[in-house]
Protein backbone atom coordinates (compact mmCIF):
# COMPACT_ATOMS: atom_id res chain seq x y z
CA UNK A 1 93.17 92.37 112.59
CA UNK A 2 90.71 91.36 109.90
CA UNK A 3 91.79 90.03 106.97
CA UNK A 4 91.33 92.51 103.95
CA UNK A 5 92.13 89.94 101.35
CA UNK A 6 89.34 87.79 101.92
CA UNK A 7 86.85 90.53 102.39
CA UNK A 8 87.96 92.05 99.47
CA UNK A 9 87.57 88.25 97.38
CA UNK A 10 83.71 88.32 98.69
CA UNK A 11 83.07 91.52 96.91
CA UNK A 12 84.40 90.15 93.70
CA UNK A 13 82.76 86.83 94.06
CA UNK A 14 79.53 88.81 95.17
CA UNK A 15 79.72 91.77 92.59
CA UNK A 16 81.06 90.66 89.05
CA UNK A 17 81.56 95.04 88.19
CA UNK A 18 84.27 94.89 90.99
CA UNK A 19 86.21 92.35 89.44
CA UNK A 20 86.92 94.78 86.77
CA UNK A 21 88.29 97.82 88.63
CA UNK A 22 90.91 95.83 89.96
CA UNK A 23 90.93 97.42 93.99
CA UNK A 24 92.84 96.63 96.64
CA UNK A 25 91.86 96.99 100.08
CA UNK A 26 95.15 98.53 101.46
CA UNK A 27 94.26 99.31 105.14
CA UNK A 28 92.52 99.27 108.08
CA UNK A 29 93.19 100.81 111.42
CA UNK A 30 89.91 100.34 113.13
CA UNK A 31 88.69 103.34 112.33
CA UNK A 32 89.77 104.25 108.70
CA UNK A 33 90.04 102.11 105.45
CA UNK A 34 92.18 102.86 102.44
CA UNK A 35 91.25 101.49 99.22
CA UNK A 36 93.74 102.01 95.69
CA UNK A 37 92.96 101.06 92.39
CA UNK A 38 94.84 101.64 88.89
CA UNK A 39 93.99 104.07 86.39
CA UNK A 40 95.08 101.42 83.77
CA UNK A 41 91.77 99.65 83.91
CA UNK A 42 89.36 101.93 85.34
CA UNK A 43 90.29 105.31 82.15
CA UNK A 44 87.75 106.43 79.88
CA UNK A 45 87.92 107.54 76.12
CA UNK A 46 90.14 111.05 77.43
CA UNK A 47 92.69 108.80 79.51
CA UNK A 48 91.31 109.90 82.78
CA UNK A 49 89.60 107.53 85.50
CA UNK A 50 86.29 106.79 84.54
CA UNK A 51 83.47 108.76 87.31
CA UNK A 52 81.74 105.51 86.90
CA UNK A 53 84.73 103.84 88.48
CA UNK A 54 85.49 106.56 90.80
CA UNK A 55 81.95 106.00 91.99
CA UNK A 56 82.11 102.48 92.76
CA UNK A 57 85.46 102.71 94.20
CA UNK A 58 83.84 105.31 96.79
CA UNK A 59 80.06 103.39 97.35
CA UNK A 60 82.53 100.15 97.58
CA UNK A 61 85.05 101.58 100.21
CA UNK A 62 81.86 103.40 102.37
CA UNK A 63 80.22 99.62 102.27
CA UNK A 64 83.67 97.80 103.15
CA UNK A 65 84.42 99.93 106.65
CA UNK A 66 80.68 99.61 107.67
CA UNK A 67 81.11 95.58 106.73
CA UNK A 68 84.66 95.95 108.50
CA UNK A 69 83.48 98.15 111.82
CA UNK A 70 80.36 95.58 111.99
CA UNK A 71 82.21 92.74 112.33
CA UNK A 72 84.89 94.43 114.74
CA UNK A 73 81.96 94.95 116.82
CA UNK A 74 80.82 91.45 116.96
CA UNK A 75 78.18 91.33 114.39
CA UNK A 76 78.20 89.83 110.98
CA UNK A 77 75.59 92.45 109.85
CA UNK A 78 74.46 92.94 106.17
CA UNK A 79 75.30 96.29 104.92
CA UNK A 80 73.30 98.38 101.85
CA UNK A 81 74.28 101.87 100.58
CA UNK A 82 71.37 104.26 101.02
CA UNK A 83 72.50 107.64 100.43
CA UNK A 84 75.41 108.78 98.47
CA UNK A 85 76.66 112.07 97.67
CA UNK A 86 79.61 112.75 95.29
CA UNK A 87 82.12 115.40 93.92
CA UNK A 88 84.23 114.93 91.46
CA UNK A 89 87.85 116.26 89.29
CA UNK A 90 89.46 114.96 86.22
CA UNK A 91 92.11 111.83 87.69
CA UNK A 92 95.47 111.26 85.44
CA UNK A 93 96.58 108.60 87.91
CA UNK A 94 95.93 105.89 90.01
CA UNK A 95 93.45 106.68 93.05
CA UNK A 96 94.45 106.03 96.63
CA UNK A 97 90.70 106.49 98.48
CA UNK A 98 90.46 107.11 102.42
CA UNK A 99 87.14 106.30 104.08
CA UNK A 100 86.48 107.40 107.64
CA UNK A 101 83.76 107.48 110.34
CA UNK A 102 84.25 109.86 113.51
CA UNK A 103 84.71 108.08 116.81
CA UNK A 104 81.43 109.51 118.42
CA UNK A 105 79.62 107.70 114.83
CA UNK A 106 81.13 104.96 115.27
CA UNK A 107 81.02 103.94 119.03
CA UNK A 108 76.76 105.54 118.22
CA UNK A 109 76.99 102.68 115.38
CA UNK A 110 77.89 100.35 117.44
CA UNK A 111 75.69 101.07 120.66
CA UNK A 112 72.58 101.08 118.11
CA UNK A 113 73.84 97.68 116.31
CA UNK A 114 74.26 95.82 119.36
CA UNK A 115 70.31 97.05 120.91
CA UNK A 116 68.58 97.28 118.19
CA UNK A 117 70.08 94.87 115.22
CA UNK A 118 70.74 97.51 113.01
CA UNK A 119 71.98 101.07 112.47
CA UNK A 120 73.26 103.39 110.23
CA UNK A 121 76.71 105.01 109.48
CA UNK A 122 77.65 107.81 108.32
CA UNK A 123 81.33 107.55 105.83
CA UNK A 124 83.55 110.66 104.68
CA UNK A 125 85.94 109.74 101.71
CA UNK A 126 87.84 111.09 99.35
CA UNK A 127 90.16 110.18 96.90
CA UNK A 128 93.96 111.38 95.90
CA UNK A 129 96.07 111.30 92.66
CA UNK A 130 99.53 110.13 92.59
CA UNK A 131 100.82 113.22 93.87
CA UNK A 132 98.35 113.87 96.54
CA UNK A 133 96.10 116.06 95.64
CA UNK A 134 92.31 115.68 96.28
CA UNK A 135 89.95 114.33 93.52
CA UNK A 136 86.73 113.22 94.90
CA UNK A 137 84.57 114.04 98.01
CA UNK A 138 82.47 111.26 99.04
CA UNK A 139 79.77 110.67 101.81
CA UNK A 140 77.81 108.09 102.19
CA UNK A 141 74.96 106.58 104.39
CA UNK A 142 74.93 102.91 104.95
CA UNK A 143 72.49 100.44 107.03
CA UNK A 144 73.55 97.31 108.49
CA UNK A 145 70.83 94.82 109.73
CA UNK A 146 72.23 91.60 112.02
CA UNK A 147 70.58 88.58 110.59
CA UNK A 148 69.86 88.45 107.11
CA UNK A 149 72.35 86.10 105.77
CA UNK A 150 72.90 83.99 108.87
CA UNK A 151 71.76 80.17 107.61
């Protein structure tokens, strides 16, 4: 299983903003990552969770599966957002984010990474409140190239 911990400890040491929202990386099945965070240090001036945070939680959970799915496939790709589309509702609580890929997208992703050095993915996620209900709709597109940051 890969180790969430240290993946999530790059981010941080790679992306000072995340060091603030104070995530966890919860899960992952091989398919399906869940990401939490606390609405104690991500609210804004009305109590609720800051969109900015919601935001970043979402791009940041889309970019960790892709990273995650790469490297279950073999590859230690580097992965960019490219597209992201986003609805949002006012959050009281902490968030508990689910981020997804479909089976076909994901065996395509793989196929394409493995022939070609790169692909893209397509991620579905949205977010919850404490008691379940839906907050945020999320997709996102992300690329991952095989190569970049090898030394």
């Amino acid at each position: 299983m890969m180790d969430l911990a240290a993946l999530a400890e790059q981010v941080r040491d790679a992306i000072p903003l995340t060091r603030h929202l104070d995530f966890q990386l919860t899960s992952f099945d091989g398919q399906t990552l869940t990401v939490t965070a606390p609405l104690a240090l991500n609210h804004n001036d009305k109590g609720t969770f800051f969109a900015g945070s919601q935001s970043a939680l979402l791009t940041l959970s889309g970019w960790a599966l892709t990273t995650l799915l790469a490297r279950q496939a073999g590859a230690n790709a580097d992965v960019v957002a490219v597209k992201t589309d986003l609805d949002l509702l006012p959050l009281h609580s902490d968030i508990h984010i689910t981020a997804t890929v479909s089976n076909e997208a994901r065996s395509q992703f793989e196929q394409r990474l493995e022939r070609r050095g790169k692909a893209t993915l397509r991620i579905l996620a949205h977010g919850t409140s404490a008691n379940g209900a839906r907050v945020c709709e999320y997709q996102g597109l992300y690329l991952a190239r095989i190569g970049l940051n090898d030394d």
